[in-house]
Protein backbone atom coordinates (compact mmCIF):
# COMPACT_ATOMS: atom_id res chain seq x y z
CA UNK A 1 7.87 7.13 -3.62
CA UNK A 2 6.44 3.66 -3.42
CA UNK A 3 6.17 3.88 0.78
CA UNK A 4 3.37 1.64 1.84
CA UNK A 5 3.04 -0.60 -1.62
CA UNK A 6 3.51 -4.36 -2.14
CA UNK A 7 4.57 -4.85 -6.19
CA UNK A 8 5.18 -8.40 -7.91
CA UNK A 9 7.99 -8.41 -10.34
CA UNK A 10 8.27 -11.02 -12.49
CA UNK A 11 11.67 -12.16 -13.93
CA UNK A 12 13.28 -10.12 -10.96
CA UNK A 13 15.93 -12.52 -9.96
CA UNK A 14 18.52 -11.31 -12.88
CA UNK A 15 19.24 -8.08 -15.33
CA UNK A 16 16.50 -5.95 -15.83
CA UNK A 17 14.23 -7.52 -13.18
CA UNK A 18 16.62 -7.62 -10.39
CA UNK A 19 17.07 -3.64 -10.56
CA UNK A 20 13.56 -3.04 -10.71
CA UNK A 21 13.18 -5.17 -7.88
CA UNK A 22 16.04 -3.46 -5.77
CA UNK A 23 14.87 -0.07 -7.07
CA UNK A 24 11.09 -0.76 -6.08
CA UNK A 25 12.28 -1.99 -2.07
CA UNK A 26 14.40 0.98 -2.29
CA UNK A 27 11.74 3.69 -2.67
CA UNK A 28 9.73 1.84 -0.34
CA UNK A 29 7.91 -0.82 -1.70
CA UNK A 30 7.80 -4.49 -0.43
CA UNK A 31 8.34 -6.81 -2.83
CA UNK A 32 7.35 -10.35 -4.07
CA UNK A 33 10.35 -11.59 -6.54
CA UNK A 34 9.68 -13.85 -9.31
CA UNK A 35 11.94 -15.68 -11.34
CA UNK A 36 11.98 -19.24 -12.49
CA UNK A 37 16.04 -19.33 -12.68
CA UNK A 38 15.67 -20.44 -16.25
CA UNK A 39 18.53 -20.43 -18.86
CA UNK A 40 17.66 -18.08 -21.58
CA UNK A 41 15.70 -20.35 -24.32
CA UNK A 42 13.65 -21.11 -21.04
CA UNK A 43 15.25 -24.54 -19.75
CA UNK A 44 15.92 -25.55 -16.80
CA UNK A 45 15.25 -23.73 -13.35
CA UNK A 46 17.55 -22.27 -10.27
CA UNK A 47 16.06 -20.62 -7.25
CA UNK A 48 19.25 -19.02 -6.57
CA UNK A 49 18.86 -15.88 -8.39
CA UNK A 50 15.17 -14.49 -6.95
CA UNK A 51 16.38 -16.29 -3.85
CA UNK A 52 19.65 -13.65 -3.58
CA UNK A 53 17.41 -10.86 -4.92
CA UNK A 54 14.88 -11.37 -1.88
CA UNK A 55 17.54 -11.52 0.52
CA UNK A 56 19.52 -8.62 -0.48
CA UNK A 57 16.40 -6.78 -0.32
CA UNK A 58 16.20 -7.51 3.46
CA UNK A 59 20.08 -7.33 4.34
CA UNK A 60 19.08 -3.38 3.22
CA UNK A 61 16.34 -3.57 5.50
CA UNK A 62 13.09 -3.99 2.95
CA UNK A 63 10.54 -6.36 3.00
CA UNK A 64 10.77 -9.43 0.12
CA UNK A 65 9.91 -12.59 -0.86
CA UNK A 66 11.04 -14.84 -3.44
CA UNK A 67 8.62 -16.42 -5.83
CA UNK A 68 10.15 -19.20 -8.34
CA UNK A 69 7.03 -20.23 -10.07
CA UNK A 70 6.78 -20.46 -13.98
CA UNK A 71 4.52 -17.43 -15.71
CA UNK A 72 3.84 -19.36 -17.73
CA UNK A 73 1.49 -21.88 -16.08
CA UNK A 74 -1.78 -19.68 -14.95
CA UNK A 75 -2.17 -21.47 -11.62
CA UNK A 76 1.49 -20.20 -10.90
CA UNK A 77 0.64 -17.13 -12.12
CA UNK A 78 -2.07 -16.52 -9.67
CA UNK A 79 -0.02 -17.57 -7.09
CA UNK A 80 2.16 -15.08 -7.18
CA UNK A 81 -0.28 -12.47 -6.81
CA UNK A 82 -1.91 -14.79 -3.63
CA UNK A 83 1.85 -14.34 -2.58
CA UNK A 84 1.70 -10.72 -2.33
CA UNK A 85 -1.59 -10.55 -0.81
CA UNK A 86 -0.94 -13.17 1.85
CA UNK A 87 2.78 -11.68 3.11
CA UNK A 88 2.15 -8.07 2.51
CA UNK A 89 -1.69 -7.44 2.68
CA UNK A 90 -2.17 -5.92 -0.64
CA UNK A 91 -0.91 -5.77 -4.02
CA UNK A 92 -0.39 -2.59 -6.07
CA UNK A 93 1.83 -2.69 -8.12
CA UNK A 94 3.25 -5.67 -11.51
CA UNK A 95 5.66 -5.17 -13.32
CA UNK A 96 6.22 -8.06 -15.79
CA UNK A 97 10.08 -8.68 -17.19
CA UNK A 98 10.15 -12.47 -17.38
CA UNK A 99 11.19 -13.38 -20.68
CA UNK A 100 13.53 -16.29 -22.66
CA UNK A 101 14.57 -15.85 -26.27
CA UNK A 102 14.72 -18.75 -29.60
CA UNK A 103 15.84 -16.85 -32.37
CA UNK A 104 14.96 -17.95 -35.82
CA UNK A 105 14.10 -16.59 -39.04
CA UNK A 106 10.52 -17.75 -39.52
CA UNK A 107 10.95 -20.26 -41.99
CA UNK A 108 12.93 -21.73 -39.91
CA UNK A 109 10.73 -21.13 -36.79
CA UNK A 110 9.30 -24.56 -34.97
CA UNK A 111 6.07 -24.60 -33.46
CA UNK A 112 7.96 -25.29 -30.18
CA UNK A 113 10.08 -22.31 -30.25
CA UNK A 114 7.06 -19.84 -31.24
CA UNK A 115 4.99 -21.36 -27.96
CA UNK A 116 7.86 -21.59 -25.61
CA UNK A 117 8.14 -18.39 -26.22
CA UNK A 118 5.03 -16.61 -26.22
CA UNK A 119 4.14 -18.58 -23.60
CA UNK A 120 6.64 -16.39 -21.33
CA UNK A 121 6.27 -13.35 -22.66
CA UNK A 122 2.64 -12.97 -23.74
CA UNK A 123 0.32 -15.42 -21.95
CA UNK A 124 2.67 -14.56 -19.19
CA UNK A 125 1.59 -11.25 -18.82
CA UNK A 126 -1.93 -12.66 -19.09
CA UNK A 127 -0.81 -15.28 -16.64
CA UNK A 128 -0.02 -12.46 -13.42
CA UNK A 129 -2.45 -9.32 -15.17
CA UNK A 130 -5.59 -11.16 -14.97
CA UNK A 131 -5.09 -12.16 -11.08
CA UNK A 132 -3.68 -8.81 -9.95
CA UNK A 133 -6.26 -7.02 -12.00
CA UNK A 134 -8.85 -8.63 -9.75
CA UNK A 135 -7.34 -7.30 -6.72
CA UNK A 136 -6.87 -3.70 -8.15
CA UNK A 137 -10.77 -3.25 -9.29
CA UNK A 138 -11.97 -4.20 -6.20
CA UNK A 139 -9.43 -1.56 -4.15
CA UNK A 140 -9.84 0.80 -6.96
CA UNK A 141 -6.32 1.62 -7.56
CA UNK A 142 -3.12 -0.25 -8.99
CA UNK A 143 -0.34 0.32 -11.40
CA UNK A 144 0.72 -2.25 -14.00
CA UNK A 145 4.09 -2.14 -16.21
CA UNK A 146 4.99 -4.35 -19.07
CA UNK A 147 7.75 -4.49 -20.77
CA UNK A 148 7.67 -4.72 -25.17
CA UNK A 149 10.68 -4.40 -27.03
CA UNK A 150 12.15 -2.60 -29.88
CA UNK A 151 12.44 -6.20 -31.45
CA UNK A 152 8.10 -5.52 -31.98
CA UNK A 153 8.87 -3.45 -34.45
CA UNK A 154 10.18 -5.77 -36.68
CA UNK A 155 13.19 -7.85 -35.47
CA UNK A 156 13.75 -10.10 -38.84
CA UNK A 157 15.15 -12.70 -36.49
CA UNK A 158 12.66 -12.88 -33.83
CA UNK A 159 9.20 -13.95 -35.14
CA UNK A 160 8.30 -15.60 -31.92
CA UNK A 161 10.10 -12.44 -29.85
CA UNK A 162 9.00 -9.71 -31.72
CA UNK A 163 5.18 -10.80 -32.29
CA UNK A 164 5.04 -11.41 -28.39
CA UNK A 165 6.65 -7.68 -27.36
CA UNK A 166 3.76 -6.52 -29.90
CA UNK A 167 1.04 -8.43 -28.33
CA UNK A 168 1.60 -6.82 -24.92
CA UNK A 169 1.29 -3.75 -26.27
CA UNK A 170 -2.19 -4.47 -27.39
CA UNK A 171 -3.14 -5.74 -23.96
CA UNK A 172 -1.54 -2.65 -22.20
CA UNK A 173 -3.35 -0.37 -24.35
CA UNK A 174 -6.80 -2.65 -23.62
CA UNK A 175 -5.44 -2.88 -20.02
CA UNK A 176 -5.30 0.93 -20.18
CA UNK A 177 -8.96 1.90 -21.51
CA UNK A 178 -10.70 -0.80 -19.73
CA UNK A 179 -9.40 -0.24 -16.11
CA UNK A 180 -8.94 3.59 -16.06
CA UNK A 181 -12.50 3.94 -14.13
CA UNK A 182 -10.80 2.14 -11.42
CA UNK A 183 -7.66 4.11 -10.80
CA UNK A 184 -5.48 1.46 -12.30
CA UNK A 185 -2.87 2.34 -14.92
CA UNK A 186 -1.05 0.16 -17.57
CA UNK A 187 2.10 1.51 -19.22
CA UNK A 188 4.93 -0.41 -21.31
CA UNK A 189 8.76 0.00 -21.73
CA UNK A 190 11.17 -0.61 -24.25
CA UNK A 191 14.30 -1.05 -22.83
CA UNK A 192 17.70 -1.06 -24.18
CA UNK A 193 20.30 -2.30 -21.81
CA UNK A 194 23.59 -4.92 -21.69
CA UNK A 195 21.56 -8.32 -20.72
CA UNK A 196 22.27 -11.77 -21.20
CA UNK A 197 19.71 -11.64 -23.59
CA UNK A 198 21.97 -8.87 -25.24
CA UNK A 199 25.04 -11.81 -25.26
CA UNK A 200 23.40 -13.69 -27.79
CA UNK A 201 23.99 -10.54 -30.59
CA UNK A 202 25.75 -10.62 -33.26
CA UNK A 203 27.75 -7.59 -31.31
CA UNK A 204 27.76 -9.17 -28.10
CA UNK A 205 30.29 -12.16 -29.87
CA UNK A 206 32.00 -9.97 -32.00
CA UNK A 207 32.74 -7.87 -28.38
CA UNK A 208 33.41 -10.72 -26.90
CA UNK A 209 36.02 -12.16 -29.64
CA UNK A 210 38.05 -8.98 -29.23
CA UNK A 211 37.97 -8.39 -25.06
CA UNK A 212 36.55 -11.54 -23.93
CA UNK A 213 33.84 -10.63 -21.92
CA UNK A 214 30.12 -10.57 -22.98
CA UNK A 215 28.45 -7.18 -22.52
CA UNK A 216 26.56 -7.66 -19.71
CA UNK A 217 29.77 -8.50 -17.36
CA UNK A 218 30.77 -5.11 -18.11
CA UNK A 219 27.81 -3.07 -18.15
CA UNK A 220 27.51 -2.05 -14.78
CA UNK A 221 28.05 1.72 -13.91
CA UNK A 222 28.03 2.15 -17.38
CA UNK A 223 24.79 3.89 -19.99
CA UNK A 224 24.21 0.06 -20.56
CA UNK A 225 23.68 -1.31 -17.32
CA UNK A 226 20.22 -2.85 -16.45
CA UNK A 227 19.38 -1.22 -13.18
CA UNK A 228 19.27 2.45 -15.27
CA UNK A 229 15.77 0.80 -16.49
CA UNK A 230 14.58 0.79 -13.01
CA UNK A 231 14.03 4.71 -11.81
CA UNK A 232 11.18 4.99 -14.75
CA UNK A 233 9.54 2.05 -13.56
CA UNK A 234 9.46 3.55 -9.85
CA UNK A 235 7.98 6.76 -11.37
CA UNK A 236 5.41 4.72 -13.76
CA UNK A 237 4.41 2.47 -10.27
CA UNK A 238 4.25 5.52 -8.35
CA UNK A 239 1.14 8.06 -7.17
CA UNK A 240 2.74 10.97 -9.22
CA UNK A 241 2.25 9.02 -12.19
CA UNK A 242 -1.74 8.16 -11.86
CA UNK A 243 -2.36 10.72 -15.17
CA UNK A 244 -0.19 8.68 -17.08
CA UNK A 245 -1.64 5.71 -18.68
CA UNK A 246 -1.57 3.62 -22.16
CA UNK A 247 1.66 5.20 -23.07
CA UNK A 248 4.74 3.19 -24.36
CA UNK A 249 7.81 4.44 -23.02
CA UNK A 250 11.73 3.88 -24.34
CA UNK A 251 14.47 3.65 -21.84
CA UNK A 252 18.10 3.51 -23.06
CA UNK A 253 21.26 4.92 -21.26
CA UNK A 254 20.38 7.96 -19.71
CA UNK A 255 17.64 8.59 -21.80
CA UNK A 256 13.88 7.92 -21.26
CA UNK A 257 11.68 8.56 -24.30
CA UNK A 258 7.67 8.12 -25.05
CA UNK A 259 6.85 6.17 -28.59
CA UNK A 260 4.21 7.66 -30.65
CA UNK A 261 1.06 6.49 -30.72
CA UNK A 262 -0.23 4.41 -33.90
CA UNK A 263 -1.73 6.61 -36.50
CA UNK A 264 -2.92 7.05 -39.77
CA UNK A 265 -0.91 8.90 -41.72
CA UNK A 266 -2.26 9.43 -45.14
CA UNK A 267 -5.19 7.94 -47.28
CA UNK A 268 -7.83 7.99 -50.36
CA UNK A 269 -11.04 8.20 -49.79
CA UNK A 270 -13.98 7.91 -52.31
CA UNK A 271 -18.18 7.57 -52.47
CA UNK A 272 -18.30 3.36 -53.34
CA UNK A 273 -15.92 0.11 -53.15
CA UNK A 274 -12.44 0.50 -54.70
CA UNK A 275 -11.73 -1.62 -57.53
CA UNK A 276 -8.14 -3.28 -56.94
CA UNK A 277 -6.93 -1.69 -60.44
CA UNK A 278 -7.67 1.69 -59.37
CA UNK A 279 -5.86 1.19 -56.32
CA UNK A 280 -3.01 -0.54 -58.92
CA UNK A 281 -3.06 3.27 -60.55
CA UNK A 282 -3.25 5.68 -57.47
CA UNK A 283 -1.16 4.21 -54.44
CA UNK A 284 2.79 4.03 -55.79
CA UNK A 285 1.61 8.41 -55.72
CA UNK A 286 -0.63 8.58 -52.83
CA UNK A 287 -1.21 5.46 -50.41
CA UNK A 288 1.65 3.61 -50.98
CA UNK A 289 4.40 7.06 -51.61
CA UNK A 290 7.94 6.93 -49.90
CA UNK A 291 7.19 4.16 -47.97
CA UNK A 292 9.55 2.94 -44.88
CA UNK A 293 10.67 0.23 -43.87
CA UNK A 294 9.76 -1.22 -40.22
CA UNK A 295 11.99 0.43 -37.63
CA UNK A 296 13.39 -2.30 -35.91
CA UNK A 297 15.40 -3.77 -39.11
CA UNK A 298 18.10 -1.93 -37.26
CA UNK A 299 16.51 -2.76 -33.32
CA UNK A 300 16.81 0.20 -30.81
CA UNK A 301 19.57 2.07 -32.85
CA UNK A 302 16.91 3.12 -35.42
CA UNK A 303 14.91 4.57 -32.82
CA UNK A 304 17.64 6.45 -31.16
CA UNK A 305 19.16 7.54 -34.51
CA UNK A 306 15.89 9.36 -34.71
CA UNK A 307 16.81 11.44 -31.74
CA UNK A 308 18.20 14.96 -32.05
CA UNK A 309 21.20 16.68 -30.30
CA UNK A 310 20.46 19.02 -27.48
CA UNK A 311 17.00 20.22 -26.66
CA UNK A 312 15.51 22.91 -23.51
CA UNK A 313 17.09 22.69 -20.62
CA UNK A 314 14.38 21.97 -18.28
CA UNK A 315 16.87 21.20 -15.02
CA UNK A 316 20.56 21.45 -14.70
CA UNK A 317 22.01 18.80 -16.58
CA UNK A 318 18.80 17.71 -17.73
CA UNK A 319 17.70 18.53 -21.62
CA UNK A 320 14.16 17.80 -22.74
CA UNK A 321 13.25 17.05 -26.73
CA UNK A 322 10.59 16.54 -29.17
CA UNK A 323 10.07 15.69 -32.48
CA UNK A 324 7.36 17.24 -34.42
């Protein structure tokens, strides 16, 4: 599917990344693999990992590179693409998973921790988009993949996190209506998988307490292993998908899902300025009526609680659903 295509994946030396990465040379594509070799709060640095990712790559006989600059420094950033270019003639296709985590509660949030971290996940995305997205107006074609999180829709514990996965959205969905006329598409995915970022949980110690092993040593094969993220990025990076663009996409298990677009849901309208005691009187019945709560107060399970048993079957063994 990807025959012919050079893609940059950032973070591809570990979980997520690394299947993308394998999935990507699999289907054809050569690939440039970033990672930084980090430690999750974004210390520290190990060229093993994108190092052993590359190389595995070409034991299968694909074409790779590792790349273990920092997204977060814009010179690095643009390097990476200059990589691509340089060893593979071209670049088609990011995909951006690099990411670190410093949980707090936001009164307890440091200035540090909220850069550090938006500074990977955010500006990051700036950091390779903005070079790539050079490239791809002047071919006229390209395919760009970010990756948001469930934790943007209101993670109480991840300030920093959350407001970053929230902030790529906007800039896939700007991404999205500002670079259509060139062929170029921008998509996002919320993933749900058994990383090390999953090991920090509250679950992942309780699991670990009671079998000791942390989730992601025995996630493989399994619903929750990273690499299931990887066929939907193949799809979003490939041709076939060139009519989809500016969607959000969930991926968990076995199951892919697309996120509904913001909307407006219900309002007041009248001929002049409101006063705010009129608005005092009429919301708690109109604006302001059976409010809930942000989504993410319980992360990806209150998304999938929200989908329904069974569905059309559409292919054998596969079941396709929607809610209204």
């Amino acid at each position: 599917m990807l025959e012919g295509k050079a893609a940059l994946v950032t973070g591809g030396g570990r979980g997520i990344g690394r299947g993308i990465a394998l999935a990507m040379a699999r289907a054809g594509a050569s690939v440039v693999v970033n990672d930084i070799g980090a430690s999750l709060t974004g210390e520290g640095a190990d060229h093993g990992p994108a190092n052993q990712v590359a190389e595995e790559i070409r034991a299968a006989g694909g074409a790779a590179v590792a790349n273990t600059g920092s997204v977060t420094d814009h010179a690095q950033g643009r390097q990476m693409v200059q990589d691509c270019v340089d060893r593979f003639g071209t670049i088609d296709i990011v995909v951006h998973t690099a990411g670190i985590l410093r949980d707090r509660m936001i009164f307890n949030l440091t200035e540090d921790e909220w850069d550090s971290v938006t500074a990977v996940h955010l500006k990051g995305a700036y950091n390779v988009i903005h070079p790539a997205t050079q490239q791809f107006r002047q071919q006229r074609s390209g395919r760009i993949i970010a990756f948001s999180s469930t934790s943007a829709l209101g993670a109480p514990g991840q300030p920093n996190y959350g407001a970053a996965k929230a902030g790529i959205l906007g800039l896939i969905w700007s991404c999205a209506n500002a670079l259509t006329r060139y062929n170029v598409t921008a998509n996002a995915i919320m993933p749900f998988a058994d990383t090390r970022m999953i090991d920090t949980t509250p679950r992942a110690h309780q699991q670990f307490e009671e079998t000791g092993k942390w989730p992601s040593e025995v996630a493989a094969g399994t619903e929750r292993d990273p690499e299931n993220v990887a066929p939907l990025v193949v799809y979003l990076a490939s041709d076939a998908a060139q009519a989809v663009n500016g969607q959000v996409f969930g991926s968990f298990g076995y199951e892919v899902a697309l996120l509904a677009q913001p909307r407006f849901v219900r309002g007041l309208r009248r001929g002049r300025r409101w006063e705010p005691e009129e608005l005092r009187d009429l919301a708690p019945t109109t604006l302001a009526r059976d409010l809930q709560p942000p989504p993410a107060v319980g992360g990806a399970f209150s998304l999938l609680d929200q989908i329904p048993e069974g569905g059309d079957d559409v292919a054998p063994g596969v079941q396709s659903w929607e809610l209204d």
